[in-house]
C-alpha atoms as a PDB file:
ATOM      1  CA  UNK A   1       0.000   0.000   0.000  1.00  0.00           C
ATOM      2  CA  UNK A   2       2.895   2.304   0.977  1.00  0.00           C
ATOM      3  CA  UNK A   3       4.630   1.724  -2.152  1.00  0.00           C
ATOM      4  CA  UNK A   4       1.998   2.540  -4.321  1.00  0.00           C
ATOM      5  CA  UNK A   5       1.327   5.877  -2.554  1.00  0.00           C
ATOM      6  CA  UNK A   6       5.141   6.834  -3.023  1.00  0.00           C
ATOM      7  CA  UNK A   7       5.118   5.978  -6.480  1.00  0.00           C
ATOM      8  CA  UNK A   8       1.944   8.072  -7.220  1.00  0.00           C
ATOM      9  CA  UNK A   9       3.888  10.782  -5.131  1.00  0.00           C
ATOM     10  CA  UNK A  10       6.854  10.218  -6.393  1.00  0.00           C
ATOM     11  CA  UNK A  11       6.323  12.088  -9.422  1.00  0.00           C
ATOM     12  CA  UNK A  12       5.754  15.506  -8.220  1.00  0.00           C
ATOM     13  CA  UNK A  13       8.396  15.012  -5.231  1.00  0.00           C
ATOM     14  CA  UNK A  14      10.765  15.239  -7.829  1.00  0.00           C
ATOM     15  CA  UNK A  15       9.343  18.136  -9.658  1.00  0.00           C
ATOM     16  CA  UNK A  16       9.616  20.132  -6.678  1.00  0.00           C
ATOM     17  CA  UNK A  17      12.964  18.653  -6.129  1.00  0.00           C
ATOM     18  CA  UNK A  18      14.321  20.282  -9.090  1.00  0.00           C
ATOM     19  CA  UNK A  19      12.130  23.354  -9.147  1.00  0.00           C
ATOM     20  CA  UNK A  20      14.476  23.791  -5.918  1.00  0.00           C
ATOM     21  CA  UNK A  21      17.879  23.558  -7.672  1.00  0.00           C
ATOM     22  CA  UNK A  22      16.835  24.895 -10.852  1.00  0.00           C
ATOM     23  CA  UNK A  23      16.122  28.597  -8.552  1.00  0.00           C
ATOM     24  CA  UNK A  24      19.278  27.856  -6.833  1.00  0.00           C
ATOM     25  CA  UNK A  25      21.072  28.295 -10.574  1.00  0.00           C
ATOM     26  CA  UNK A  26      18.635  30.705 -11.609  1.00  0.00           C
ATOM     27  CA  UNK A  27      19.399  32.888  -8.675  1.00  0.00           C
ATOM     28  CA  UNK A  28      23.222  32.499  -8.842  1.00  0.00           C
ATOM     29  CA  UNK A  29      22.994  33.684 -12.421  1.00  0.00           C
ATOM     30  CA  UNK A  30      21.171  36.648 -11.443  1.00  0.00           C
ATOM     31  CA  UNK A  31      23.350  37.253  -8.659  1.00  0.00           C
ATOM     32  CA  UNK A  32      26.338  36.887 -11.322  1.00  0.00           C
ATOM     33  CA  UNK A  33      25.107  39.131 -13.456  1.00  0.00           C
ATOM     34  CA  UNK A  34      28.116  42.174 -12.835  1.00  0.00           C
ATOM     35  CA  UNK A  35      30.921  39.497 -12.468  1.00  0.00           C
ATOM     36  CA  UNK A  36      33.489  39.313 -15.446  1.00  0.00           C
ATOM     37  CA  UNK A  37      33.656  36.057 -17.085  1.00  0.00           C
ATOM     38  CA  UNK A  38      30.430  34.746 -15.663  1.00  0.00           C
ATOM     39  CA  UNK A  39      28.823  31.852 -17.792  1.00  0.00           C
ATOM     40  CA  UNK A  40      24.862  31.757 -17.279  1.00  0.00           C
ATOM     41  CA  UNK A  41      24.129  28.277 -16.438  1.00  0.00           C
ATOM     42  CA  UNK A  42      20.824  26.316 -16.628  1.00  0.00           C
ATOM     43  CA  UNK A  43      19.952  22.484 -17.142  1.00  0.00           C
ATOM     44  CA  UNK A  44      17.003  21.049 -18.764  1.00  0.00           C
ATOM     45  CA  UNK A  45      14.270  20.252 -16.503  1.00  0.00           C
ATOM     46  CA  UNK A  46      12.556  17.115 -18.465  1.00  0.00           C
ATOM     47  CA  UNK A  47      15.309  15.501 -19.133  1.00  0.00           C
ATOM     48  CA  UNK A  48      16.372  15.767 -15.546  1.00  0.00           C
ATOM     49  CA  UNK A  49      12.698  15.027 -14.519  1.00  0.00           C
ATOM     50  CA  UNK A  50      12.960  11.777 -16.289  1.00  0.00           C
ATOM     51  CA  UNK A  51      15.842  10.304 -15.302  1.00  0.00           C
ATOM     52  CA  UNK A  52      14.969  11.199 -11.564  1.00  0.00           C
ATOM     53  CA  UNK A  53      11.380   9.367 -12.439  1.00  0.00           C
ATOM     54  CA  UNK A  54      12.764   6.343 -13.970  1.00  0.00           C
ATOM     55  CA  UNK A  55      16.032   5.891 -11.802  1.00  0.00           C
ATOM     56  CA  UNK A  56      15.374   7.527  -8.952  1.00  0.00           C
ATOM     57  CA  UNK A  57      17.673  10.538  -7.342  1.00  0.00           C
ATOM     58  CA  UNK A  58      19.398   8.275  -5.018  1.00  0.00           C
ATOM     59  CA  UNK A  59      20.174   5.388  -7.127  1.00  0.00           C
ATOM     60  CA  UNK A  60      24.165   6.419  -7.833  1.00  0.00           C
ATOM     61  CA  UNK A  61      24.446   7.004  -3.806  1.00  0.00           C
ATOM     62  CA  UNK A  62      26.654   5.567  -1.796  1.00  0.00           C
ATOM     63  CA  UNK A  63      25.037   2.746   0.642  1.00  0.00           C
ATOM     64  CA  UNK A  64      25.077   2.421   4.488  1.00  0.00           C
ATOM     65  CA  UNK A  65      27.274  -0.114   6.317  1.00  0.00           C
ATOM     66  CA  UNK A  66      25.807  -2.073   8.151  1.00  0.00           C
ATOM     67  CA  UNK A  67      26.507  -5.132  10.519  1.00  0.00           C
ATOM     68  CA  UNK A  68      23.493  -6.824  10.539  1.00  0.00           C
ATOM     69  CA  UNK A  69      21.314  -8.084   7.490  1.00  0.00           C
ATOM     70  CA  UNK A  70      18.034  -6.945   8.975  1.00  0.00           C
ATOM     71  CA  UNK A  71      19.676  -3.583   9.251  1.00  0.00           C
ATOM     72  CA  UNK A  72      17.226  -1.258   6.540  1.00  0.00           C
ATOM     73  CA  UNK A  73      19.443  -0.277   3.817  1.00  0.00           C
ATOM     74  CA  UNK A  74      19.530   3.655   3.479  1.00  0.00           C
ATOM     75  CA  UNK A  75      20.858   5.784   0.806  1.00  0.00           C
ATOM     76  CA  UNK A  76      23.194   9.019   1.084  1.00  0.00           C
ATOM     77  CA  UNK A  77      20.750  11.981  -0.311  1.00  0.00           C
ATOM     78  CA  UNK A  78      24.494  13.294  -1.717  1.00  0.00           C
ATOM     79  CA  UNK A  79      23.431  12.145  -5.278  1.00  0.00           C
ATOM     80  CA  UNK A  80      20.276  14.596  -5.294  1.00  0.00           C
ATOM     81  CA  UNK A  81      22.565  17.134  -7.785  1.00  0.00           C
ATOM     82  CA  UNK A  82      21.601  17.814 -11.340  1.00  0.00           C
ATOM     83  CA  UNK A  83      23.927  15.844 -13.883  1.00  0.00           C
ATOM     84  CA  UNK A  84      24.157  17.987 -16.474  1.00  0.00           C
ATOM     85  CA  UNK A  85      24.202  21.731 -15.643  1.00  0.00           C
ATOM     86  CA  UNK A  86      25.121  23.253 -19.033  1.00  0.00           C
ATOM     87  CA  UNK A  87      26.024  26.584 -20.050  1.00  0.00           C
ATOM     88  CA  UNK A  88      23.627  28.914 -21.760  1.00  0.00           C
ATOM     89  CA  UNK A  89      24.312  30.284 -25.016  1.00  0.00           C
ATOM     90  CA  UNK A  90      24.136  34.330 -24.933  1.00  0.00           C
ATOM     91  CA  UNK A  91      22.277  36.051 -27.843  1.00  0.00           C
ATOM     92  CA  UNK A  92      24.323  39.289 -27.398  1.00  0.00           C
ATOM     93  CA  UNK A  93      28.063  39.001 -26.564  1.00  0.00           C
ATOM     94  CA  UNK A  94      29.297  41.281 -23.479  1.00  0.00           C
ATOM     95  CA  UNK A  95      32.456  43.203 -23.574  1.00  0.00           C
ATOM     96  CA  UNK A  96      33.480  41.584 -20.094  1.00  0.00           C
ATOM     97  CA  UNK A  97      32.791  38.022 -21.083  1.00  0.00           C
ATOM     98  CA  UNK A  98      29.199  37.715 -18.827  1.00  0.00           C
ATOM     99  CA  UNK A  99      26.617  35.535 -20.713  1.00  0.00           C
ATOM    100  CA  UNK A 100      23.998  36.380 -17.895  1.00  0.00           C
ATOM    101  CA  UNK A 101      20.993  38.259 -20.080  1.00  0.00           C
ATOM    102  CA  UNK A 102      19.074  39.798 -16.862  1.00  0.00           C
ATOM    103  CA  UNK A 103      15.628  39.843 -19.368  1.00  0.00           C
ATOM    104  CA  UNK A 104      16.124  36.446 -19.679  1.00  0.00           C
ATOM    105  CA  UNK A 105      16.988  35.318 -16.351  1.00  0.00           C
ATOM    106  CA  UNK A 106      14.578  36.946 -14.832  1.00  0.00           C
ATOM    107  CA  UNK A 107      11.934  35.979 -17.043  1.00  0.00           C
ATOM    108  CA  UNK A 108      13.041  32.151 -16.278  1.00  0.00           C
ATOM    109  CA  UNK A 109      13.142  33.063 -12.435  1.00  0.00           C
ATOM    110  CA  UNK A 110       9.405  34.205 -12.383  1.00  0.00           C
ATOM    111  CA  UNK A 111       8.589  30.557 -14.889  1.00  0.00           C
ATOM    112  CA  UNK A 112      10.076  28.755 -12.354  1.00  0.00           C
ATOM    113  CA  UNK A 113       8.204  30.050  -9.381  1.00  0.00           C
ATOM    114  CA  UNK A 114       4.853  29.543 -10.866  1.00  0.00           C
ATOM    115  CA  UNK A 115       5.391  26.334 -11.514  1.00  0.00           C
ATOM    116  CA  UNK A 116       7.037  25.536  -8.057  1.00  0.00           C
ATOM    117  CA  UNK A 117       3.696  27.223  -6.715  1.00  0.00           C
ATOM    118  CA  UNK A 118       1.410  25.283  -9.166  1.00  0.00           C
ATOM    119  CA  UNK A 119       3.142  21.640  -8.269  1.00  0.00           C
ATOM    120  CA  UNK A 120       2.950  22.674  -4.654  1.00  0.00           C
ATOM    121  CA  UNK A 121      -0.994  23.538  -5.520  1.00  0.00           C
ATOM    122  CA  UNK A 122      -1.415  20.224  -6.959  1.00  0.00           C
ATOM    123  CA  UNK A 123       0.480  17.966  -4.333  1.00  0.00           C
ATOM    124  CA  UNK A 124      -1.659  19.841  -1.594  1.00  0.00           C
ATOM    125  CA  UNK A 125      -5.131  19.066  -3.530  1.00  0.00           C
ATOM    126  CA  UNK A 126      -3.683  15.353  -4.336  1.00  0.00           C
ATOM    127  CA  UNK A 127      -2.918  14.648  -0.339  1.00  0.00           C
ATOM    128  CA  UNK A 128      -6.187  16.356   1.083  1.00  0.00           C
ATOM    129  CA  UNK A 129      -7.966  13.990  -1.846  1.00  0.00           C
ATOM    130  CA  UNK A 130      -5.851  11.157  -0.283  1.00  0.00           C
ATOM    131  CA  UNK A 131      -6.558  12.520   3.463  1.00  0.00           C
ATOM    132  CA  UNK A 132     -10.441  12.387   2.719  1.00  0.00           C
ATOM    133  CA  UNK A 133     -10.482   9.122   1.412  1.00  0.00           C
ATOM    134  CA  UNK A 134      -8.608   7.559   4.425  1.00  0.00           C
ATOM    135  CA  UNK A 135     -11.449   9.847   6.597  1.00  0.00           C
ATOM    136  CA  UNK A 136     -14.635   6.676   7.517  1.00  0.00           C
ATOM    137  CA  UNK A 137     -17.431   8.885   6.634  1.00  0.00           C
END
């Protein structure tokens, strides 16, 4: 029973996972925006949806020693970083070498939010549907 409520969970767990780093890079671009020889970065969110999805974030972790075999085995959460943060392509070259475009950063940064706030809107209406159903009427 548990399982199946993780996996139907698991979904937008990871959204919100990477909604989470992806402001972290957004931000740091933003924040990068003066600083000579700054390269905008960004990664692309399906793709890193997906493979969280299919393989799971923590399936490259390192593993727990243990001394007994009815010891649970836990995973490290140290794998939970994006593999593949590339570098974004600027339309305009800068004089200094920045690729940060503040237009588009900014425009990304505000993208990013509503969807953070929508997948947080529909993980909230998904558990109270979940929290009624459990309720004996």
């Amino acid at each position: 029973m548990l399982d199946k409520l993780d996996a139907s969970l698991r979904f937008q767990q990871e959204a919100l996972n990477l909604r989470t780093q992806r402001q972290q890079v957004l931000a740091a671009n933003i924040a990068n925006a003066d600083t000579p020889e700054f390269r905008a970065r960004d990664f692309d969110f399906s793709r890193e949806l997906a493979r969280a999805v299919e393989g799971g974030r923590g399936a490259s972790s390192m593993r727990l020693a243990t001394t007994s075999t009815r010891h649970l085995q836990g995973a490290s959460t140290a794998a939970l970083a994006v593999r593949e943060l590339l570098y974004r392509v600027p339309d305009q070259p800068s004089l200094d070498g920045n690729t940060v475009d503040m237009d588009r950063e900014r425009a990304q940064f505000v993208d990013n939010t509503v969807r953070y706030q929508a997948s947080l809107t529909f993980l909230n209406s998904r558990l109270q549907g979940l929290k009624a159903a459990m309720q004996p009427e």
